[in-house]
PDB file of N, CA and C in Angstrom:
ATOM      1  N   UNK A   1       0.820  -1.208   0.000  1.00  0.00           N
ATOM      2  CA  UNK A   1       0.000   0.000   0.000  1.00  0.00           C
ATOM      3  C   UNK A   1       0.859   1.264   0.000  1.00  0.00           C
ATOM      4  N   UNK A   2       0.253   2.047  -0.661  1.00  0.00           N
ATOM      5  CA  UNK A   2       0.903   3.648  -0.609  1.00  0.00           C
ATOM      6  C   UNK A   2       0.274   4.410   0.290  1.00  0.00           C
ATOM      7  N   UNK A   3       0.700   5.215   0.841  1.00  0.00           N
ATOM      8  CA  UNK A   3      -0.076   6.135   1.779  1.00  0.00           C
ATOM      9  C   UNK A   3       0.075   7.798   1.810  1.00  0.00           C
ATOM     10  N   UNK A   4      -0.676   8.686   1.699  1.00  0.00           N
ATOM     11  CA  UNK A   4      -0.641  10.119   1.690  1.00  0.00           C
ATOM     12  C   UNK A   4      -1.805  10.260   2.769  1.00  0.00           C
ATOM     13  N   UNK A   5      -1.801  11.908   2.996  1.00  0.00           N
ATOM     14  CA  UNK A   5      -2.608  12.226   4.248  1.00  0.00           C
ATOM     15  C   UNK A   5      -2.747  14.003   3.951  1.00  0.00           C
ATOM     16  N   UNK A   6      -3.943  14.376   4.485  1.00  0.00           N
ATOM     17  CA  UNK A   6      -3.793  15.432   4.879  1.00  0.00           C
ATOM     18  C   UNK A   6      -4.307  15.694   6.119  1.00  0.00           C
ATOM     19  N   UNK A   7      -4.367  17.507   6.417  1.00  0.00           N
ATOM     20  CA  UNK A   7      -4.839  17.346   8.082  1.00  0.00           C
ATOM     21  C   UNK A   7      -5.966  16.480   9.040  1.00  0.00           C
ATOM     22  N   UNK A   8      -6.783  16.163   7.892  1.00  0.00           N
ATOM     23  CA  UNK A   8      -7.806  15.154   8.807  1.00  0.00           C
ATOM     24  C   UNK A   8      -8.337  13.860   7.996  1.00  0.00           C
ATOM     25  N   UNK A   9      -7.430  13.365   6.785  1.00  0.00           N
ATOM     26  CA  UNK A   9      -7.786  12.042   6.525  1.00  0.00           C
ATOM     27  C   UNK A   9      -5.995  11.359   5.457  1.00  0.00           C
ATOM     28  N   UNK A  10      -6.385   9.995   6.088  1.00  0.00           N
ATOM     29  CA  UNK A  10      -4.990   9.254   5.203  1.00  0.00           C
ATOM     30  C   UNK A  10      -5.722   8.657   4.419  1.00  0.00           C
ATOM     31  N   UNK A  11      -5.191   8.629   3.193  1.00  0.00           N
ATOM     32  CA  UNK A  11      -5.635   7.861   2.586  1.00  0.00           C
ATOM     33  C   UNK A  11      -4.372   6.523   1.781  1.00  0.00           C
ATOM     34  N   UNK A  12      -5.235   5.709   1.710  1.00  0.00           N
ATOM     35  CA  UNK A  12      -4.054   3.847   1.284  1.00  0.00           C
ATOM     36  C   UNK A  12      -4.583   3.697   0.186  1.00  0.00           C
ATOM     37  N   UNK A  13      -3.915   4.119  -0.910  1.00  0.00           N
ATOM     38  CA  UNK A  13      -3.800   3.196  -2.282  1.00  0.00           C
ATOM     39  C   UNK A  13      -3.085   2.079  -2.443  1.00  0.00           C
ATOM     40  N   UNK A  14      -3.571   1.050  -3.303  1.00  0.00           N
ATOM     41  CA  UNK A  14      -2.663   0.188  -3.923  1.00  0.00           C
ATOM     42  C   UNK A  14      -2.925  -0.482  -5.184  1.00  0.00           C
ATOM     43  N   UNK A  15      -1.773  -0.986  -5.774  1.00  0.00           N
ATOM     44  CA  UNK A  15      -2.344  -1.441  -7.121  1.00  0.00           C
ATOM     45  C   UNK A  15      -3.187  -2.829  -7.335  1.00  0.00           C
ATOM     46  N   UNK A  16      -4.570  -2.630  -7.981  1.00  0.00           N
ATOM     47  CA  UNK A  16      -5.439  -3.698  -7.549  1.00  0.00           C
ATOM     48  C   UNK A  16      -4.933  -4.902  -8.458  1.00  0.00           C
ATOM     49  N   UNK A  17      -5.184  -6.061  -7.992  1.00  0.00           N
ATOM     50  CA  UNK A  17      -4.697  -7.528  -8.430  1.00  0.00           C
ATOM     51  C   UNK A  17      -5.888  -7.687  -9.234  1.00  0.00           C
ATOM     52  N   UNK A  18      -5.579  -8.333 -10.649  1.00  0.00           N
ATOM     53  CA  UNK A  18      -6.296  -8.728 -11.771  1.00  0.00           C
ATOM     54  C   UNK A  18      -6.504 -10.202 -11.484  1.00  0.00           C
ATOM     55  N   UNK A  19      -7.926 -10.003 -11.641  1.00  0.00           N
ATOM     56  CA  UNK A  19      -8.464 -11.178 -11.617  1.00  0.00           C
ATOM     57  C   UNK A  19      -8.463 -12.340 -12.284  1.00  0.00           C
ATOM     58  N   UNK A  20      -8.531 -13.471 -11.769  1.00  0.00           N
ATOM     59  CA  UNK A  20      -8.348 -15.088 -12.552  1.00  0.00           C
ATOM     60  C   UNK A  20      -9.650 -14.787 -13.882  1.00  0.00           C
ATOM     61  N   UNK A  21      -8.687 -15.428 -14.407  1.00  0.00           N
ATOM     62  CA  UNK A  21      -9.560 -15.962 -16.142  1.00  0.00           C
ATOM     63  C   UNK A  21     -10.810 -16.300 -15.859  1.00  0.00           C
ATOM     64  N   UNK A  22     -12.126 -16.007 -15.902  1.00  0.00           N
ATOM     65  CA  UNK A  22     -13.309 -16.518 -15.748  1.00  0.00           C
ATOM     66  C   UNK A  22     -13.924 -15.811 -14.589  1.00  0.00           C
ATOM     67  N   UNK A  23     -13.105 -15.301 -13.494  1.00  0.00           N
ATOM     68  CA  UNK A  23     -13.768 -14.797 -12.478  1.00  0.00           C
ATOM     69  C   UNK A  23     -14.485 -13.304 -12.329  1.00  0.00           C
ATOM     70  N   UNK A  24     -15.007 -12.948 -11.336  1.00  0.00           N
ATOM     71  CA  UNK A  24     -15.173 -11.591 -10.782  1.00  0.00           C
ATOM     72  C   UNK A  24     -14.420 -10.897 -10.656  1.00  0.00           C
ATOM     73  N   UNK A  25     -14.464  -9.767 -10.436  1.00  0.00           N
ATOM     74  CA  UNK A  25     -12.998  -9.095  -9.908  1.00  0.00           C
ATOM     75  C   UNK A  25     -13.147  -8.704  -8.578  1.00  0.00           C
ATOM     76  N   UNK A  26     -11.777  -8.857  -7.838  1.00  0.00           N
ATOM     77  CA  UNK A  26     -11.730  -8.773  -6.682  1.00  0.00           C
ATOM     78  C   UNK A  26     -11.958  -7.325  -5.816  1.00  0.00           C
ATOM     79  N   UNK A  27     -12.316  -7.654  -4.567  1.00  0.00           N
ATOM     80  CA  UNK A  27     -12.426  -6.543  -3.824  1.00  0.00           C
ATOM     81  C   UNK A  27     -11.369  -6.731  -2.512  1.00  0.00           C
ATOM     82  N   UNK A  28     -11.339  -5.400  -1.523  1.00  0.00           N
ATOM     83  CA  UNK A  28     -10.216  -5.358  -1.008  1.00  0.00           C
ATOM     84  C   UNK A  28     -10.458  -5.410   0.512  1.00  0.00           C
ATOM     85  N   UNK A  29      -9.878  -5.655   1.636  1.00  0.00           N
ATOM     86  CA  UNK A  29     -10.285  -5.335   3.076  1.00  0.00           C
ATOM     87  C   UNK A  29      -8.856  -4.795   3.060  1.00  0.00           C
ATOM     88  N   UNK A  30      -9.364  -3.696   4.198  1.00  0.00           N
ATOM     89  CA  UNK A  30      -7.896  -2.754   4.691  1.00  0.00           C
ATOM     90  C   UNK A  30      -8.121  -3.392   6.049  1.00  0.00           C
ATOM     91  N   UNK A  31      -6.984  -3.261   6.579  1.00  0.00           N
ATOM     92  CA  UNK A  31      -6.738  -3.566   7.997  1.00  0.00           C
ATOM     93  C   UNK A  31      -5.563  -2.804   9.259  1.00  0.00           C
ATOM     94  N   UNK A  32      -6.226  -2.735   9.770  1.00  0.00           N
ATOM     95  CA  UNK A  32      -4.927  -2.408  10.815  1.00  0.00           C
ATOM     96  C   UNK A  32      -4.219  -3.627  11.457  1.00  0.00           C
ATOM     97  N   UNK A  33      -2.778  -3.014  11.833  1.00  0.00           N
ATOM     98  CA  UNK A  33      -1.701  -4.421  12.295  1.00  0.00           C
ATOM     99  C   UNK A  33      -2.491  -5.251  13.399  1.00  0.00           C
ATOM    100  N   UNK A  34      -3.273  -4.535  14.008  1.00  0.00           N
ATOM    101  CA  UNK A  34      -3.951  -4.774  15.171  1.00  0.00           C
ATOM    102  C   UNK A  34      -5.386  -6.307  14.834  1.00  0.00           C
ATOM    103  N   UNK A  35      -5.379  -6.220  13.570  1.00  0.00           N
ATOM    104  CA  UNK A  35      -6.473  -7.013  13.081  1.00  0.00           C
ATOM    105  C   UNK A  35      -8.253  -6.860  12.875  1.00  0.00           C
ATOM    106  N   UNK A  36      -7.480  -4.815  13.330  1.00  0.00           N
ATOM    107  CA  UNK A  36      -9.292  -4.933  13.273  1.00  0.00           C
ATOM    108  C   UNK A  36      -9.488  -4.462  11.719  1.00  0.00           C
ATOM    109  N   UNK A  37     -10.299  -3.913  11.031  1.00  0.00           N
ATOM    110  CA  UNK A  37     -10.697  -4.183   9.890  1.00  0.00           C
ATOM    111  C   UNK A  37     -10.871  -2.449   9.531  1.00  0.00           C
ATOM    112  N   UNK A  38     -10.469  -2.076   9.133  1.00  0.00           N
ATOM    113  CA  UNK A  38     -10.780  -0.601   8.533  1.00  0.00           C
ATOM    114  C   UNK A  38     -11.981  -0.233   7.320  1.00  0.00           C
ATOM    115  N   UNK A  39     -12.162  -1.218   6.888  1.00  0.00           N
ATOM    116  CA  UNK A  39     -13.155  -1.166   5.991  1.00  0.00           C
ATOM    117  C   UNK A  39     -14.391  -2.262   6.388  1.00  0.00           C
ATOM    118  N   UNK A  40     -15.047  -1.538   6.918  1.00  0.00           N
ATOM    119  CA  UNK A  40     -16.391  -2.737   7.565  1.00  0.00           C
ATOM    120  C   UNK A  40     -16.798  -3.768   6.346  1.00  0.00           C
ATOM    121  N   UNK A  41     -17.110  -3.475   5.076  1.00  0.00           N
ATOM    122  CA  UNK A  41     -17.073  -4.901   4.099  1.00  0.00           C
ATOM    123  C   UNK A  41     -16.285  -4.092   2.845  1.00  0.00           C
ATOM    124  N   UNK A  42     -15.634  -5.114   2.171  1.00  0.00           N
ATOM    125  CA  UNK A  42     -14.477  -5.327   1.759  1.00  0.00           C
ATOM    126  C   UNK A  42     -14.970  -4.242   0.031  1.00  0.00           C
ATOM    127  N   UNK A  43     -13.659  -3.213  -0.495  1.00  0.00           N
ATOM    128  CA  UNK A  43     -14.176  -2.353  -1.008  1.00  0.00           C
ATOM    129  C   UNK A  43     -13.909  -2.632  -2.504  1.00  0.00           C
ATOM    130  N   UNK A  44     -14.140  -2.256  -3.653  1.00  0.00           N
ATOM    131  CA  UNK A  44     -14.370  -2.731  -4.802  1.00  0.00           C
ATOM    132  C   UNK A  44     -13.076  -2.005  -5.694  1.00  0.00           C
ATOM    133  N   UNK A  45     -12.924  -0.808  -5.260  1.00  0.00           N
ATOM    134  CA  UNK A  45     -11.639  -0.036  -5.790  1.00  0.00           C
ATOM    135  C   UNK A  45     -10.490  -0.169  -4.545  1.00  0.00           C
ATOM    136  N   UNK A  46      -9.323   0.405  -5.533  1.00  0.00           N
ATOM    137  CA  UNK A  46      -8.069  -0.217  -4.527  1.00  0.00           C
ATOM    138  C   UNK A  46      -7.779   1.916  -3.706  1.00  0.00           C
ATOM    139  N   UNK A  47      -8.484   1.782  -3.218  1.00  0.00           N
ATOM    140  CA  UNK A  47      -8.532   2.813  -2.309  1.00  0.00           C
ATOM    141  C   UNK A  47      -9.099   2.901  -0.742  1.00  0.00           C
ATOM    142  N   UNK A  48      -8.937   3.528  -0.008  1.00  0.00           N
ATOM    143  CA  UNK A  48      -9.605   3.329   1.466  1.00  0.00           C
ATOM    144  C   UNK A  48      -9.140   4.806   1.982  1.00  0.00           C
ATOM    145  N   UNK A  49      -9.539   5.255   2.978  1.00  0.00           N
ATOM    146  CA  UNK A  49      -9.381   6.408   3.701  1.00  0.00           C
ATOM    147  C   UNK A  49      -9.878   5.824   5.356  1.00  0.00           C
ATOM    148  N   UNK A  50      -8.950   6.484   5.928  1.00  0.00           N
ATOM    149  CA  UNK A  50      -9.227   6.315   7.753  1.00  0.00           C
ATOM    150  C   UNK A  50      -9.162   8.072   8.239  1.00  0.00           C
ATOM    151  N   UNK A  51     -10.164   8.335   8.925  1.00  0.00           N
ATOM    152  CA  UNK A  51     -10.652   9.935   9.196  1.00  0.00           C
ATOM    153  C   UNK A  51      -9.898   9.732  10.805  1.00  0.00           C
ATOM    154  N   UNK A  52      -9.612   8.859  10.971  1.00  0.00           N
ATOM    155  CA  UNK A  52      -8.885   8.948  12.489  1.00  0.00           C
ATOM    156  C   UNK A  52      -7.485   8.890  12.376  1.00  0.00           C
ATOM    157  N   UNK A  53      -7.724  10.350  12.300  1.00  0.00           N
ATOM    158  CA  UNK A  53      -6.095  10.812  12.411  1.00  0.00           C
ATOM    159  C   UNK A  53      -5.622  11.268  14.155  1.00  0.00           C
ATOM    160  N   UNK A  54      -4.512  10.859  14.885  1.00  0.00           N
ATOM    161  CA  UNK A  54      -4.212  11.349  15.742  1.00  0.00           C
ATOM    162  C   UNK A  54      -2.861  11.783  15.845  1.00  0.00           C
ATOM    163  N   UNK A  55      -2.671  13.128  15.719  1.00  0.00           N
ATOM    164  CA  UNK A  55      -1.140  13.731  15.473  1.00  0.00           C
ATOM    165  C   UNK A  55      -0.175  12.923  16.359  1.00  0.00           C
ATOM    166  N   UNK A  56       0.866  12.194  15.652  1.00  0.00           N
ATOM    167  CA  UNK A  56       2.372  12.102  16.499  1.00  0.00           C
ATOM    168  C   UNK A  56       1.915  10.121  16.713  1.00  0.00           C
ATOM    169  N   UNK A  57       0.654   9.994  16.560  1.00  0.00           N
ATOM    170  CA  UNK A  57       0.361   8.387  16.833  1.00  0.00           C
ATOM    171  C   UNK A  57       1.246   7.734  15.506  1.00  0.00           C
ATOM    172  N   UNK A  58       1.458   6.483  15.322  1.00  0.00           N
ATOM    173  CA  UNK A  58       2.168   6.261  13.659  1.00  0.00           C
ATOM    174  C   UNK A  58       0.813   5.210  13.822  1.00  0.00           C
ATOM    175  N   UNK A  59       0.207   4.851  12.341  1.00  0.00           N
ATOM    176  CA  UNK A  59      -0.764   4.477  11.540  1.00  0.00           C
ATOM    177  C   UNK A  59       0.128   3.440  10.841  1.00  0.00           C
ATOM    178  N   UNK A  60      -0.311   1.939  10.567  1.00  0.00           N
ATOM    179  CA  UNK A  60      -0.002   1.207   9.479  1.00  0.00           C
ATOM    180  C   UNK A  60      -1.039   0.407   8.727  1.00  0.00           C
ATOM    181  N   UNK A  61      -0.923  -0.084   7.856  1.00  0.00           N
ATOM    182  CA  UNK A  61      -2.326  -1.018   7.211  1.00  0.00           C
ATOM    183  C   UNK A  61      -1.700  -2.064   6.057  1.00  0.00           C
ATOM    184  N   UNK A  62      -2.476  -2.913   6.363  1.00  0.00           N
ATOM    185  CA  UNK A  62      -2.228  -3.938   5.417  1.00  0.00           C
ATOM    186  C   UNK A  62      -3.817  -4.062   4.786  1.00  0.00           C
ATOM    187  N   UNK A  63      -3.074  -4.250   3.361  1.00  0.00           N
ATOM    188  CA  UNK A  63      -4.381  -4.601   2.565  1.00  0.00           C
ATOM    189  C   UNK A  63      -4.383  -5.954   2.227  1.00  0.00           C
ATOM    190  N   UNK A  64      -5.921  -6.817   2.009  1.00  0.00           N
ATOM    191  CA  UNK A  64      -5.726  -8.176   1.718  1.00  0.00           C
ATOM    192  C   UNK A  64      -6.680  -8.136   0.556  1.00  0.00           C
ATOM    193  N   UNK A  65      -6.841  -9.166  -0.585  1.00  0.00           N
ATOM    194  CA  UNK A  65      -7.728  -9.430  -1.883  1.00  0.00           C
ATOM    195  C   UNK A  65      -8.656 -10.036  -1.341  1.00  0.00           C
ATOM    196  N   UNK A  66      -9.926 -10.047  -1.762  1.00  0.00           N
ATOM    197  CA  UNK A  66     -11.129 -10.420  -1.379  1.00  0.00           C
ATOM    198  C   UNK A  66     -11.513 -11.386  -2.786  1.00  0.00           C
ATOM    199  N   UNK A  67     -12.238 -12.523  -2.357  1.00  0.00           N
ATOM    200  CA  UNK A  67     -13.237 -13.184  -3.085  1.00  0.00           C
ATOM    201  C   UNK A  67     -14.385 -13.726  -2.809  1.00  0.00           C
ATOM    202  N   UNK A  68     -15.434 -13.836  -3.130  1.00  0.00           N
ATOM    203  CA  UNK A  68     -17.231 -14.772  -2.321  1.00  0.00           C
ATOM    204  C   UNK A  68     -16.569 -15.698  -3.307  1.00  0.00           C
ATOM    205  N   UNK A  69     -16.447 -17.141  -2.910  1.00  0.00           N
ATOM    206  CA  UNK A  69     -16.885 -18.360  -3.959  1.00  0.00           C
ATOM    207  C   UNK A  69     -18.179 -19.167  -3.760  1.00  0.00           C
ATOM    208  N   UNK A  70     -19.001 -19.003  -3.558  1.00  0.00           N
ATOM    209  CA  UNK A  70     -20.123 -20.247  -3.566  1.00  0.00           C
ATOM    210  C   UNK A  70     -20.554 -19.466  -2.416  1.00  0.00           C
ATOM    211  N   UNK A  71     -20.555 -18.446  -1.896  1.00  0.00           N
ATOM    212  CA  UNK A  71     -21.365 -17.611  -0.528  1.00  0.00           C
ATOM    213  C   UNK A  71     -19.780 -17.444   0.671  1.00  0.00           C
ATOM    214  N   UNK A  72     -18.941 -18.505   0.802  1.00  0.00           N
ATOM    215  CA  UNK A  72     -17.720 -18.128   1.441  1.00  0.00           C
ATOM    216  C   UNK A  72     -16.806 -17.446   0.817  1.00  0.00           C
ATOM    217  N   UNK A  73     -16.201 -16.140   1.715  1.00  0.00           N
ATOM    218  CA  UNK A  73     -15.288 -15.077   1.840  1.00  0.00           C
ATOM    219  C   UNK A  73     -14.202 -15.197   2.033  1.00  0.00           C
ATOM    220  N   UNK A  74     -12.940 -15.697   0.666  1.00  0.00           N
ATOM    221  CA  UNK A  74     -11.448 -16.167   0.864  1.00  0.00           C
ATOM    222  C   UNK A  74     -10.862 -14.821   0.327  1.00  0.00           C
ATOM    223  N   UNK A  75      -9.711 -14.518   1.644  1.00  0.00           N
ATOM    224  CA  UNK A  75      -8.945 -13.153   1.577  1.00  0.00           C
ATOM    225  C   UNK A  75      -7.411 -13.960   1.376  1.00  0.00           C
ATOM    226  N   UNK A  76      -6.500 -13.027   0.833  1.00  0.00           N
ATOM    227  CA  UNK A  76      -5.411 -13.492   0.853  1.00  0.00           C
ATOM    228  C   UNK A  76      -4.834 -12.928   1.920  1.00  0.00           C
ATOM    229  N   UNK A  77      -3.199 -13.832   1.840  1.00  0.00           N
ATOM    230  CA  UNK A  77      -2.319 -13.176   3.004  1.00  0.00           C
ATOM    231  C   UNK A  77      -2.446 -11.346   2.490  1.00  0.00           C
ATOM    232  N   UNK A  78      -1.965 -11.228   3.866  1.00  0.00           N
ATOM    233  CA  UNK A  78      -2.032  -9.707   4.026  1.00  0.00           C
ATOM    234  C   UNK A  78      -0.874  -8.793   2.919  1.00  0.00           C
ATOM    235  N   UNK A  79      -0.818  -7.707   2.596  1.00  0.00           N
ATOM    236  CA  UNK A  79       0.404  -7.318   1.992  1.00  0.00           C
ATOM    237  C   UNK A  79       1.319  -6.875   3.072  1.00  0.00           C
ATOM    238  N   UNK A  80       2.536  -6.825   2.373  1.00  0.00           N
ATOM    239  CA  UNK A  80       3.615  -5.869   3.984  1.00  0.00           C
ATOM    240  C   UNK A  80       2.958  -4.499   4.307  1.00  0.00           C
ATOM    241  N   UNK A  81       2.705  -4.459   5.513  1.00  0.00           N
ATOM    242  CA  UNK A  81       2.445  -3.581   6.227  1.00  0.00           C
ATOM    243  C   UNK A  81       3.091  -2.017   5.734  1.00  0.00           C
ATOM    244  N   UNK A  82       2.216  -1.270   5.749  1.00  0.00           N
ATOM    245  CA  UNK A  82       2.675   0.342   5.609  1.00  0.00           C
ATOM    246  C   UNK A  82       2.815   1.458   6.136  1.00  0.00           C
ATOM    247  N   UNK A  83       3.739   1.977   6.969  1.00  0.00           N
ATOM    248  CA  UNK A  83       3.215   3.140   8.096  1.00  0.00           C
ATOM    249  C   UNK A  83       3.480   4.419   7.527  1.00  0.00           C
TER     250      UNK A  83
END
């Protein structure tokens, strides 16, 4: 993930993963190192924003690929972490 910010929002780009031959295209969950989930369900463009900014705190996120196959929700490993 890439990360920029201004005074009251960061925002995490990254470059989205192309989808398997035949499939959907994937969507994304952001996360904090912490494991909680920054994006309550998983987002369709490779973008995210967190409005909780707290000056001097450091922020990191890992993004993971999303898929539904048959109604179950397979994410990949996480990417390296970004602060």
């Amino acid at each position: 993930p890439r990360l920029s910010y201004t005074e009251d929002t960061i925002t995490i780009t990254w470059d989205p993963v192309p989808p398997a031959e035949g499939t959907a295209a994937l969507a994304y969950g952001v996360y904090r190192p912490d494991g909680s989930a920054l994006t309550a369900d998983p987002v369709p463009q490779a973008e995210a924003t967190d409005k909780a900014i707290e000056w001097g705190a450091e922020r990191c996120y890992e993004v993971r690929s999303v898929a539904v196959v048959e109604g179950a929700r397979i994410e990949s490993a996480p990417s390296p972490r970004q602060c």
